[in-house]
C-alpha atoms as a PDB file:
ATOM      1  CA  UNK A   1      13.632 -60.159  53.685  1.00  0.00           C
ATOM      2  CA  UNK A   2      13.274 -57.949  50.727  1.00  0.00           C
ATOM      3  CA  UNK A   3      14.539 -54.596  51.221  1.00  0.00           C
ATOM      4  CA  UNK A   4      13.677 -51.507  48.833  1.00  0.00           C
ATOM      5  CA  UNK A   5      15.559 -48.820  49.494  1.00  0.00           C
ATOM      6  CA  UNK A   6      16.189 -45.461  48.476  1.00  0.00           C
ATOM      7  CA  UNK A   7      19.095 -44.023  47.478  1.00  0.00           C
ATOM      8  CA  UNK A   8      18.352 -40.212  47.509  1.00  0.00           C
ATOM      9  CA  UNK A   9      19.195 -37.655  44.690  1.00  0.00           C
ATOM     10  CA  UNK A  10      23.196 -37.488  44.357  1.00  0.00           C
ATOM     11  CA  UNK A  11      25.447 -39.660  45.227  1.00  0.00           C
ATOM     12  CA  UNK A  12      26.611 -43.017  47.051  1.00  0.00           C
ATOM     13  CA  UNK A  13      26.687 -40.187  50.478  1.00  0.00           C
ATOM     14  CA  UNK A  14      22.647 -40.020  50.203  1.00  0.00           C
ATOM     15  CA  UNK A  15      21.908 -43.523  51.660  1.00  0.00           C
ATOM     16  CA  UNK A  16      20.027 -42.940  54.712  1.00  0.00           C
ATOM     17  CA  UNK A  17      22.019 -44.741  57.852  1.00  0.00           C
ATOM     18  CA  UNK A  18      18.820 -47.642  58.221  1.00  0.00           C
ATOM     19  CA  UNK A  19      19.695 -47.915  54.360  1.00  0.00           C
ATOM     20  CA  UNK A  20      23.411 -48.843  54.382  1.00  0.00           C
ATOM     21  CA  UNK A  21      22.798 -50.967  57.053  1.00  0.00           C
ATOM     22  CA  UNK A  22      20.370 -53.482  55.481  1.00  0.00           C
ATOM     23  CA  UNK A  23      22.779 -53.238  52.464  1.00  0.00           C
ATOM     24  CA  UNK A  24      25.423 -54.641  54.327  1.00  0.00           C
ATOM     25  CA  UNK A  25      23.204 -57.787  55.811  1.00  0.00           C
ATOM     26  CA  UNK A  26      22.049 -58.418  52.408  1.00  0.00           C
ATOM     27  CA  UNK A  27      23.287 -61.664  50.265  1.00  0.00           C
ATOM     28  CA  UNK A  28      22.698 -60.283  46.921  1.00  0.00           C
ATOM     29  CA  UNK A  29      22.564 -56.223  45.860  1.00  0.00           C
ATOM     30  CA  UNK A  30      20.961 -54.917  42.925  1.00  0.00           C
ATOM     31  CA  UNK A  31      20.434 -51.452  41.959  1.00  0.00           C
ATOM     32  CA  UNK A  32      17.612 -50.482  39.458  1.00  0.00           C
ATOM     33  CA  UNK A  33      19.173 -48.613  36.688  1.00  0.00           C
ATOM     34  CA  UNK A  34      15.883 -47.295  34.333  1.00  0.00           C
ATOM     35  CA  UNK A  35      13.091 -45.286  35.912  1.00  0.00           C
ATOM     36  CA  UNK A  36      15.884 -42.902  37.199  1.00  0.00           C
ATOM     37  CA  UNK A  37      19.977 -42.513  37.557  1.00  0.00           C
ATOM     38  CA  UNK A  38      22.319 -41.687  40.106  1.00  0.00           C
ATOM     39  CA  UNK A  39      25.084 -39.147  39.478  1.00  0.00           C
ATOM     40  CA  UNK A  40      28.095 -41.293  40.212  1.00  0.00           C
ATOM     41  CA  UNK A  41      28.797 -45.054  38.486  1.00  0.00           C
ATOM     42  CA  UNK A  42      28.404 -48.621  40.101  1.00  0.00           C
ATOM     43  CA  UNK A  43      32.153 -48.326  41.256  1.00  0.00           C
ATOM     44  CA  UNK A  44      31.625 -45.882  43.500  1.00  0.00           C
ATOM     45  CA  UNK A  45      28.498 -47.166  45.307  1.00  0.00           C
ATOM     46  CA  UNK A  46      30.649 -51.073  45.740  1.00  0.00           C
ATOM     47  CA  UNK A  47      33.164 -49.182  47.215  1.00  0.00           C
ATOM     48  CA  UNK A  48      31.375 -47.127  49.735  1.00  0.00           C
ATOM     49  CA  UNK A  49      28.904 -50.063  50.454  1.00  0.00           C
ATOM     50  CA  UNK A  50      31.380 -52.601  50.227  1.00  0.00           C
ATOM     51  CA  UNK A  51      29.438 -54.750  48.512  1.00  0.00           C
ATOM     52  CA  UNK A  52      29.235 -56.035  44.966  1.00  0.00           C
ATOM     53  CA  UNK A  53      25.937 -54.426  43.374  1.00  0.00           C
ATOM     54  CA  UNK A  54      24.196 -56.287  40.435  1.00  0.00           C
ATOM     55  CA  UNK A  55      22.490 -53.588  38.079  1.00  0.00           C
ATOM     56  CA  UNK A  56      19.098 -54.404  37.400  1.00  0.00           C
ATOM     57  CA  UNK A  57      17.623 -53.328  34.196  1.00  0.00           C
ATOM     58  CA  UNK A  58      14.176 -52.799  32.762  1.00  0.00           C
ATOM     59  CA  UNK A  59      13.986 -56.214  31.366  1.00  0.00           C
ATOM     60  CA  UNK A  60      14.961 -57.535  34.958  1.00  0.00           C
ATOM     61  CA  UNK A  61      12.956 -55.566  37.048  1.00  0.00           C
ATOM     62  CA  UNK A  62       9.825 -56.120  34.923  1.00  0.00           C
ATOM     63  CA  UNK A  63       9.986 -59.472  33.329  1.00  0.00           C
ATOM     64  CA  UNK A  64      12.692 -61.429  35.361  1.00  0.00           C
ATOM     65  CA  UNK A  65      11.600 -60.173  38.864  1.00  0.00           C
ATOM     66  CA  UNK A  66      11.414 -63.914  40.227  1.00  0.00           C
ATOM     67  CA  UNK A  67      15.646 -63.685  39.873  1.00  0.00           C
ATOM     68  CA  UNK A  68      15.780 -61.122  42.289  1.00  0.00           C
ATOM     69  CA  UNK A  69      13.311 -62.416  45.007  1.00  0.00           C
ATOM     70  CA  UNK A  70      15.028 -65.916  44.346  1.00  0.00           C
ATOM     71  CA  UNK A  71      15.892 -67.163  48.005  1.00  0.00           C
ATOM     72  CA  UNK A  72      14.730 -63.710  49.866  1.00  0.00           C
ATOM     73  CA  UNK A  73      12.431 -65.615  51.848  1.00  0.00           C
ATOM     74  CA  UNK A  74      15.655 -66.594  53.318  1.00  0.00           C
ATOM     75  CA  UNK A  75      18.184 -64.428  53.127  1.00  0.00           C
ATOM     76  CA  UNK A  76      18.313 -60.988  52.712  1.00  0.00           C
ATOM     77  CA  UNK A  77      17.731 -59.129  49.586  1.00  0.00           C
ATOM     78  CA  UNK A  78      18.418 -55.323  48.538  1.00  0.00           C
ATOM     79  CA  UNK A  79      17.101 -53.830  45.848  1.00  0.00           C
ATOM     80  CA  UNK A  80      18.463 -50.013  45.701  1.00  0.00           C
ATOM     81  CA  UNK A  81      16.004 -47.203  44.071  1.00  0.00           C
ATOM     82  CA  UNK A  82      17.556 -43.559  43.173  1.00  0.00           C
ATOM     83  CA  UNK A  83      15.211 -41.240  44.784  1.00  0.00           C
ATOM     84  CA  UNK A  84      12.208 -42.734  46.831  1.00  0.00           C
ATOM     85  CA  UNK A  85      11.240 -47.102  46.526  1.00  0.00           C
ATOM     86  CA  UNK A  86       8.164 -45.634  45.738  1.00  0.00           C
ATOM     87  CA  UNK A  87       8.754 -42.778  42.963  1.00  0.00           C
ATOM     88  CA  UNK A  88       7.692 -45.566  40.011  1.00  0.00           C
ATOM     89  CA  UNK A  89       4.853 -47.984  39.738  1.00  0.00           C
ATOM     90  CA  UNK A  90       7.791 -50.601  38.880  1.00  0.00           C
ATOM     91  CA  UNK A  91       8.878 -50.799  42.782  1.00  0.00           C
ATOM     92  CA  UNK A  92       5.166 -51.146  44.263  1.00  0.00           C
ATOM     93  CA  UNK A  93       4.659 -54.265  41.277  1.00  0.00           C
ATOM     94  CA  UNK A  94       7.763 -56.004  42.474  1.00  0.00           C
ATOM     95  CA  UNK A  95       6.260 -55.852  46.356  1.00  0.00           C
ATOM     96  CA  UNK A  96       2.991 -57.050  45.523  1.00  0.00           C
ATOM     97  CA  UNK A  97       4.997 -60.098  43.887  1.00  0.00           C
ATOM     98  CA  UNK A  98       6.881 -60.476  47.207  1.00  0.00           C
ATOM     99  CA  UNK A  99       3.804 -60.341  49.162  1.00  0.00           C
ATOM    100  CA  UNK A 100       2.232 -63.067  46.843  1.00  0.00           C
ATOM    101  CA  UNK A 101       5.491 -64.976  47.561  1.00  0.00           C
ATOM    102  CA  UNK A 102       5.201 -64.973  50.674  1.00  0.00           C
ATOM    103  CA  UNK A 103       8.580 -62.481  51.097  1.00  0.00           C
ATOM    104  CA  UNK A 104       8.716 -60.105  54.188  1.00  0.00           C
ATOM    105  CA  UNK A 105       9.651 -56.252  52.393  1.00  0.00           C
ATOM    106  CA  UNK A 106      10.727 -53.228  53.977  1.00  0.00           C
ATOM    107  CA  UNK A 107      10.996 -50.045  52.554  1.00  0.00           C
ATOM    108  CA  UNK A 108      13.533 -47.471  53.595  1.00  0.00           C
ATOM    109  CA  UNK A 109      12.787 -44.300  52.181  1.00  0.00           C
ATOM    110  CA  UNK A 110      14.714 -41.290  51.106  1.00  0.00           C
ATOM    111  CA  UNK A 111      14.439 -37.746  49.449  1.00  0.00           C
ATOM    112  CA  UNK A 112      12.687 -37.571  46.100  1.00  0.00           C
ATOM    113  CA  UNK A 113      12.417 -34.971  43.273  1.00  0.00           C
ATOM    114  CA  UNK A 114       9.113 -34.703  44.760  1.00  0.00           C
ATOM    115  CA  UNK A 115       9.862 -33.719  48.293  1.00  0.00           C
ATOM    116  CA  UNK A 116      13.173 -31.748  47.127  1.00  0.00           C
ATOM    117  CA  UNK A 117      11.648 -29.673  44.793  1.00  0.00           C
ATOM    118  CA  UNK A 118      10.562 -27.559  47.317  1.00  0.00           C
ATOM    119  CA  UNK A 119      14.329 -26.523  46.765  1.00  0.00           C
ATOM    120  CA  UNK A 120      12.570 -23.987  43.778  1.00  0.00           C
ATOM    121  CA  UNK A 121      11.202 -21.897  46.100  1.00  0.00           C
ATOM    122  CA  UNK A 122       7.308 -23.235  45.702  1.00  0.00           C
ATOM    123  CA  UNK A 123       5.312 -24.542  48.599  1.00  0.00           C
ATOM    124  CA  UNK A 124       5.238 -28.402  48.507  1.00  0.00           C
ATOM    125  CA  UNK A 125       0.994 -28.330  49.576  1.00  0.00           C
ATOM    126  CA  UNK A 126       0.352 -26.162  46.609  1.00  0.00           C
ATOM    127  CA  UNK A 127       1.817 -29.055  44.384  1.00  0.00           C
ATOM    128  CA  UNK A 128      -1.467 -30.674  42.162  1.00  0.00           C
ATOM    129  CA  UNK A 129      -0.749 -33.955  39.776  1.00  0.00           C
ATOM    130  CA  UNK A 130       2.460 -34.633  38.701  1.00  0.00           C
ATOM    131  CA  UNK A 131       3.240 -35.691  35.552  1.00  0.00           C
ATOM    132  CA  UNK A 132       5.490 -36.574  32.548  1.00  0.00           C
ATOM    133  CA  UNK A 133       6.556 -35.701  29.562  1.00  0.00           C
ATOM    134  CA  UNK A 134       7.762 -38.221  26.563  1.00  0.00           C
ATOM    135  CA  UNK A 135       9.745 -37.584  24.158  1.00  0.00           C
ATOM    136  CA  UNK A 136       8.083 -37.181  21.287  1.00  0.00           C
ATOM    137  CA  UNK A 137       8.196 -38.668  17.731  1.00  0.00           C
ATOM    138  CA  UNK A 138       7.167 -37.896  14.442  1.00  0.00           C
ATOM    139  CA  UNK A 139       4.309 -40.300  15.021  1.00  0.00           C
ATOM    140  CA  UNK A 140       3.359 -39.932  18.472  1.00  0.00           C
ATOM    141  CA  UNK A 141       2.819 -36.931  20.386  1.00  0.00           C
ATOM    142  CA  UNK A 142       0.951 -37.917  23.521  1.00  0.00           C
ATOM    143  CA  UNK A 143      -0.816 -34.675  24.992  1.00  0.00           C
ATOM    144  CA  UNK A 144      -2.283 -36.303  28.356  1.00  0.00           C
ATOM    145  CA  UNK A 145       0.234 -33.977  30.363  1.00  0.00           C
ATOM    146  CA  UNK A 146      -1.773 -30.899  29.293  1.00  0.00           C
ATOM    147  CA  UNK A 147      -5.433 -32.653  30.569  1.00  0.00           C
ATOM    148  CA  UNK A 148      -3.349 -32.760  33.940  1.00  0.00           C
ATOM    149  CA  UNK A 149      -1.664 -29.555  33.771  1.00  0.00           C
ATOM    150  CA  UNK A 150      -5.165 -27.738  32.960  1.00  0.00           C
ATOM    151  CA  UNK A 151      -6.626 -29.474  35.944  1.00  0.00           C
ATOM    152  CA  UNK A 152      -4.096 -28.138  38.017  1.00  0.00           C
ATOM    153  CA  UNK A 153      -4.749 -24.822  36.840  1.00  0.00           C
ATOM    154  CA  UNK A 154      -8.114 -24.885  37.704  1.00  0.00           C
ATOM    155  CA  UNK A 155      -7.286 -25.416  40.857  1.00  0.00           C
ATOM    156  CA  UNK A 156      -4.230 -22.790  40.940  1.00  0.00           C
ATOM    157  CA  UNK A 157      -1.708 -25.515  41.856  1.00  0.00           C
ATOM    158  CA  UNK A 158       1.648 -26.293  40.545  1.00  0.00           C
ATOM    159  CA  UNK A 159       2.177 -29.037  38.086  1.00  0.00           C
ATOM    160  CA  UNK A 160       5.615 -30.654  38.769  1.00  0.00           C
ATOM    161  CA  UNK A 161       6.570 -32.417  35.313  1.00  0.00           C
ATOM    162  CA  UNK A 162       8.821 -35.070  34.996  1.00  0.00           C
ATOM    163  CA  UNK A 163      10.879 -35.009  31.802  1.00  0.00           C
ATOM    164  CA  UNK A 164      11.346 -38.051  29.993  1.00  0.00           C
ATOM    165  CA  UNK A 165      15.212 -40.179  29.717  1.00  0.00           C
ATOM    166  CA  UNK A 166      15.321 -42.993  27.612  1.00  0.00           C
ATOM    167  CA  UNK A 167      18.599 -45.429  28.977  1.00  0.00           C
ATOM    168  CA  UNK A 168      19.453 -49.385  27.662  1.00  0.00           C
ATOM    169  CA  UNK A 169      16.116 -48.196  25.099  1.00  0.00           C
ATOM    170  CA  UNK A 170      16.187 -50.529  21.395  1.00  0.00           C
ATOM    171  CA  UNK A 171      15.434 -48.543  18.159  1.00  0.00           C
ATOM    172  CA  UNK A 172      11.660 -50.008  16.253  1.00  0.00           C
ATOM    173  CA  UNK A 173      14.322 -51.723  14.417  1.00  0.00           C
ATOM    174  CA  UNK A 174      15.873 -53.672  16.200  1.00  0.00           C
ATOM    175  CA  UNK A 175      12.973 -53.942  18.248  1.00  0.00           C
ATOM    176  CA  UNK A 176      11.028 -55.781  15.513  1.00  0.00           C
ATOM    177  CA  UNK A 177      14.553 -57.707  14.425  1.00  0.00           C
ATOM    178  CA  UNK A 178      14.826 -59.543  17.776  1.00  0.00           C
ATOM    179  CA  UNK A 179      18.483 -57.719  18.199  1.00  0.00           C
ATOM    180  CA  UNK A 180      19.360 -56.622  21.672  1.00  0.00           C
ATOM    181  CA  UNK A 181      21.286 -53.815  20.027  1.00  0.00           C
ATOM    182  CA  UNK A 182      20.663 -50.514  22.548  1.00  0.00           C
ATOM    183  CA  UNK A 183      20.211 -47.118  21.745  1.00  0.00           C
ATOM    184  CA  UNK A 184      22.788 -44.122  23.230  1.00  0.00           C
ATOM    185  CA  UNK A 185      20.984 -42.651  26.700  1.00  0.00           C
ATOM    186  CA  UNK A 186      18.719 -39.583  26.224  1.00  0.00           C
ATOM    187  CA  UNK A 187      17.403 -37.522  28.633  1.00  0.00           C
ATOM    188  CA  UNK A 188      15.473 -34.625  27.853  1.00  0.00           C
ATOM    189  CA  UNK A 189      16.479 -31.468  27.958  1.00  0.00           C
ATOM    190  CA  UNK A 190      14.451 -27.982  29.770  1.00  0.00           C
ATOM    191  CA  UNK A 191      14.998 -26.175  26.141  1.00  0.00           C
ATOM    192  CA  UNK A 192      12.843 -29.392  24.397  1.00  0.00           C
ATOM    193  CA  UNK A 193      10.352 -29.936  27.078  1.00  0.00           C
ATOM    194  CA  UNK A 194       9.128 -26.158  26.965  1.00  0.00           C
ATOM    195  CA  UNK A 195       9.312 -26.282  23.098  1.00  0.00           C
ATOM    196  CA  UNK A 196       6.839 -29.423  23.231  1.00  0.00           C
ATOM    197  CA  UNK A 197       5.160 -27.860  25.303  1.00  0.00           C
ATOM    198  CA  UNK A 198       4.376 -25.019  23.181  1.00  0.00           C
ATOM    199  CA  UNK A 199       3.898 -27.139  20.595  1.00  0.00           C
ATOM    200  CA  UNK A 200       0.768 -28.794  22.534  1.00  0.00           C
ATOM    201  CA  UNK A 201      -0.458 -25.501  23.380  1.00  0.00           C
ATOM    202  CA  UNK A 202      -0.496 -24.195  19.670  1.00  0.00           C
ATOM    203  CA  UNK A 203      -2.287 -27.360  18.687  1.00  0.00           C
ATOM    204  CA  UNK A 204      -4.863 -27.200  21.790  1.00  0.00           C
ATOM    205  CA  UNK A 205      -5.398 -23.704  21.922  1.00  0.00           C
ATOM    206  CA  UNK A 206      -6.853 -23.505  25.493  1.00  0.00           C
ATOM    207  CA  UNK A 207      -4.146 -20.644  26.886  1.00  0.00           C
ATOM    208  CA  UNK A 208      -3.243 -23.096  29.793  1.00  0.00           C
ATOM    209  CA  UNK A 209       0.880 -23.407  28.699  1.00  0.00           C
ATOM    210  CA  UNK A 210       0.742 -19.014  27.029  1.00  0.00           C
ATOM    211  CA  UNK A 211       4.677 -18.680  26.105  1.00  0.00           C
ATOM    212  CA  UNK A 212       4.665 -15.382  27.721  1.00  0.00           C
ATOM    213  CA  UNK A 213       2.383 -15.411  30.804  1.00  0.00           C
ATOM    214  CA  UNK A 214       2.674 -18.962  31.948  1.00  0.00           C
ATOM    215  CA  UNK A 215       5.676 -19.004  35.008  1.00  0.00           C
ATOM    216  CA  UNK A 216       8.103 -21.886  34.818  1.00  0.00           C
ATOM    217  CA  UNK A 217      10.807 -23.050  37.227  1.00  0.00           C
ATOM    218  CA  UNK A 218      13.789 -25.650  35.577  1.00  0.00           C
ATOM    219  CA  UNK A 219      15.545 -28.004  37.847  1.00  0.00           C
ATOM    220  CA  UNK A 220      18.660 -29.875  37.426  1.00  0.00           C
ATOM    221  CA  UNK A 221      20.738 -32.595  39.742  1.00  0.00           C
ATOM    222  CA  UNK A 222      18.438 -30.982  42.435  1.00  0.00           C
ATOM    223  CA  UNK A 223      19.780 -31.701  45.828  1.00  0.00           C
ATOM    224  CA  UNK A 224      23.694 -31.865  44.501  1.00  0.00           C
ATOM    225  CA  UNK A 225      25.354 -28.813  46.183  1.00  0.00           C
ATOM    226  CA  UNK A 226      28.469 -30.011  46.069  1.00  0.00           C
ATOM    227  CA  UNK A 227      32.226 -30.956  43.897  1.00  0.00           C
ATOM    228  CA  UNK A 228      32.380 -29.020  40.589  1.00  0.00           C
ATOM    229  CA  UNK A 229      30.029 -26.908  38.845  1.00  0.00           C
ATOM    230  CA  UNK A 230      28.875 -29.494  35.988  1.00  0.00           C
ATOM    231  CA  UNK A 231      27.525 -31.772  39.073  1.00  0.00           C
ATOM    232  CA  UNK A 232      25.875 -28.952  41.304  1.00  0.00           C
ATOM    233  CA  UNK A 233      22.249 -28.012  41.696  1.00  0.00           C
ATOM    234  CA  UNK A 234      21.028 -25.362  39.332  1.00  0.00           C
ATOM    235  CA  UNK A 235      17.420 -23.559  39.068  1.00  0.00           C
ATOM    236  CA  UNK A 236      16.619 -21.227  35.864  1.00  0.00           C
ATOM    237  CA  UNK A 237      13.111 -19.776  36.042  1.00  0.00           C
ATOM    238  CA  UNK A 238      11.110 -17.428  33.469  1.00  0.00           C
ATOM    239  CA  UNK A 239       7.687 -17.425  31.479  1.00  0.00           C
ATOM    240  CA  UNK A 240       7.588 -20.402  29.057  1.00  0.00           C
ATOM    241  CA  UNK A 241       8.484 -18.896  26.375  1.00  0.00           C
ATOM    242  CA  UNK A 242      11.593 -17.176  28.198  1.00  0.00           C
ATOM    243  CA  UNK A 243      13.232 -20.718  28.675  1.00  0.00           C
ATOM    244  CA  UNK A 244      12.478 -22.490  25.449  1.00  0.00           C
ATOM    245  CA  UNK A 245      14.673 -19.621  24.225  1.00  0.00           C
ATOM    246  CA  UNK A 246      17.793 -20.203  26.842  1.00  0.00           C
ATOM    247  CA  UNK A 247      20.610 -22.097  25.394  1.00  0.00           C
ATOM    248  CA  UNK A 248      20.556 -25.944  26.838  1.00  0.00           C
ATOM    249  CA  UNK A 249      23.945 -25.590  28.847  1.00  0.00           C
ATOM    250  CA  UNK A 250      22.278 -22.926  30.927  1.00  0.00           C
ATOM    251  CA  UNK A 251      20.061 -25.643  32.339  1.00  0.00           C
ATOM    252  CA  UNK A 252      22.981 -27.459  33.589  1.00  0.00           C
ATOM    253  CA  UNK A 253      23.661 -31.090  33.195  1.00  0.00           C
ATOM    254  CA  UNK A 254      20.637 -33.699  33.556  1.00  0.00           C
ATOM    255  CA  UNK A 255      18.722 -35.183  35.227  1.00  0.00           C
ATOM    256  CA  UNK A 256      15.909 -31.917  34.568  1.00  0.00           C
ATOM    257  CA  UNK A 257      12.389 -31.324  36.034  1.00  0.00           C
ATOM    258  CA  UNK A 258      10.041 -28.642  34.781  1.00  0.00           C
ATOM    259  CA  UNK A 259       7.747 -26.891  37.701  1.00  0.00           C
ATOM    260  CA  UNK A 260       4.268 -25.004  35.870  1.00  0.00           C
ATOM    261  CA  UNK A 261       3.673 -22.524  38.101  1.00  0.00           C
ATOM    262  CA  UNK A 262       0.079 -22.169  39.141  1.00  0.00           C
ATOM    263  CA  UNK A 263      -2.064 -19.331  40.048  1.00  0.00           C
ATOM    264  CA  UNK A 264      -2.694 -19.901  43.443  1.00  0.00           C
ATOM    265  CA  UNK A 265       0.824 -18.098  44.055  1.00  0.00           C
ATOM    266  CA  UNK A 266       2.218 -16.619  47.071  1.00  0.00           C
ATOM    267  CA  UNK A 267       4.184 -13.666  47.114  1.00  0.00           C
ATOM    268  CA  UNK A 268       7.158 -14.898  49.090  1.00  0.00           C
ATOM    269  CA  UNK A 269       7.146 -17.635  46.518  1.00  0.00           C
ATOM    270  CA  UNK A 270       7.660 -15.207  43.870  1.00  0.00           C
ATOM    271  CA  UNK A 271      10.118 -13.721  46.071  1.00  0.00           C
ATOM    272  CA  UNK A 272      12.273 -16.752  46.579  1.00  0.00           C
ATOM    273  CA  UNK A 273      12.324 -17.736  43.316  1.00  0.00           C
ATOM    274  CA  UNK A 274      12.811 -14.472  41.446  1.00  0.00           C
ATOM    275  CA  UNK A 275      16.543 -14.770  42.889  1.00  0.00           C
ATOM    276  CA  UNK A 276      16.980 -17.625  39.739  1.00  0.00           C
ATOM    277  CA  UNK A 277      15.080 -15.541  37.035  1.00  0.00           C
ATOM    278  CA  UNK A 278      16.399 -15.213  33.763  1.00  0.00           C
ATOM    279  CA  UNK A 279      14.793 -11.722  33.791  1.00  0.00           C
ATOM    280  CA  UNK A 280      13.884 -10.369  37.504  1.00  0.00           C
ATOM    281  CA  UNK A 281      11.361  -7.271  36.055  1.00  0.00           C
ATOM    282  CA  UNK A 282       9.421  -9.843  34.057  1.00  0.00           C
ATOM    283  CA  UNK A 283       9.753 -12.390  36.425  1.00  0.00           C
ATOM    284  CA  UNK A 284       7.811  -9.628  38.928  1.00  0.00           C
ATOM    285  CA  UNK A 285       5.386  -8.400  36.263  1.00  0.00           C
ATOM    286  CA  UNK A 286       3.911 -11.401  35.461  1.00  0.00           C
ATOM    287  CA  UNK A 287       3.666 -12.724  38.922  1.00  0.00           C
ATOM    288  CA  UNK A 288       1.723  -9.293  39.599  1.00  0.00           C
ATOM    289  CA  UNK A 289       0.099  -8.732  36.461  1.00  0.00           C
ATOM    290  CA  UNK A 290      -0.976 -12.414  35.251  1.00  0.00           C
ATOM    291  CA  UNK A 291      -0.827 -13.962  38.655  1.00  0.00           C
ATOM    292  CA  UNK A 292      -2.255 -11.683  41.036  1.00  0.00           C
ATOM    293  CA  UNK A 293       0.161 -11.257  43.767  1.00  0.00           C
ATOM    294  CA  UNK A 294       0.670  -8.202  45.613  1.00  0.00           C
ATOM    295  CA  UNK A 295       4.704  -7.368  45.760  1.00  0.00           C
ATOM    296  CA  UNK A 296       5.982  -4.210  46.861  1.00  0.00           C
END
């Protein structure tokens, strides 16, 4: 049996109960270390698990899949996923290879950014497309995120946008040399996502991302509420414009998610989240004035 499972948002705590079980049956543990990261090391989760993990990069998971199915027709098999098995395309690739193996797969499933960030304040059924945002380059600037957000809009639904990290990555380089040489970890920051953003919106010109009347919620380490400040939960909300101009540390540490907030929004929504506003009154006036909702 191959088992995917999820490891929630935090820490070697968030395995579900189902989840630490099949970890303990399994022969062979690896823990997919690209599409997202946990907030503690590998240490930690052998110890708690008692179990010796193998970590599972992007060249694994992608190209070298056959080494972890090896002998899971047989034995059992974990392969651990922060968030939710199925918060990448990556995880549903690697069952359909199973499946064509002839491998039995479970899937144990746990809390996502996607469920979690409900945590803001927003209703989760007002949620349209999610999408993400890359880091850009002097040479590439991909703008498909606004097409998305836009259609959202339309529709007065929030856009929940995933902010690029970039972890075991190779410079063009090195890349082009052959050399397995890796670059430092990035992860975007809230302070560069909005400024991209804005960048987009002064090239496209379609007032869907306007610095000062489009509502935004930032999220960091969401669903960590506990041990020192630098690891906890933090939410920072304001018009665009508002948190492109916040200094990065008020964001908190990473991993960060950017809400768009759409029109189609509720008062006790504005409500809830005005309690994390960098600026309550303005928070208020453009939820009334741009927004349409009727506070007291």
């Amino acid at each position: 049996m191959l088992y995917i499972i999820g490891l929630g948002l935090c820490d070697e705590k968030d395995i579900t109960v189902r989840g630490l079980e099949a970890v303990k049956s399994s022969s062979r543990v690896y823990l997919e270390a690209y599409t997202s990261i946990l907030l503690v090391n590998k240490e930690r989760l052998e110890t708690f698990y008692e179990k010796e993990i193998i970590v599972a990069d992007r060249d694994m998971v992608e190209t070298q899949a056959e080494e972890i199915l090896q002998g899971a027709d047989k034995q059992d098999v974990s392969l651990l996923v922060v968030g939710d098995p199925f918060g990448a395309t990556t995880h549903i690739d690697i069952v359909l290879r199973a499946r064509s193996s002839g491998i039995p797969v479970r899937v144990i499933h746990n809390a996502s950014i996607v469920n979690a960030v409900g945590a803001c304040g927003l209703q989760l059924y007002n949620f349209g497309q999610t999408v993400s945002l890359v880091f850009f380059t002097d040479t590439w600037k991909p703008d498909s995120f606004y097409d998305r957000i836009r259609e959202n809009m339309g529709l007065g639904l929030h856009t929940l946008v995933l902010l690029d990290i970039k972890v075991k990555e190779q410079s063009e380089e090195n890349l082009a040399r052959g050399r397995k040489i890796y670059e430092p970890p990035r992860y975007m920051s809230i302070t560069q996502a909005a400024s991209q953003m804005l960048e987009v919106e002064s090239l496209r010109g379609e007032n869907i991302l306007s610095p000062k009347t489009t509502l935004a919620i930032a999220l960091s380490r969401v669903g960590c509420d506990v041990g020192a400040d630098s690891t906890q939960q933090r939410i920072v909300c304001g018009t665009l414009q508002q948190l492109s101009e916040q200094p990065p540390e008020s964001f908190g540490e990473p991993l960060h998610s950017l809400v768009i907030v759409g029109k189609r929004l509720h008062h006790l929504e504005v409500v809830y989240a005005e309690e994390y506003a960098v600026c309550r009154e303005t928070w208020r006036r453009v939820a009334a004035e741009v927004y349409g909702c009727a506070l007291d």
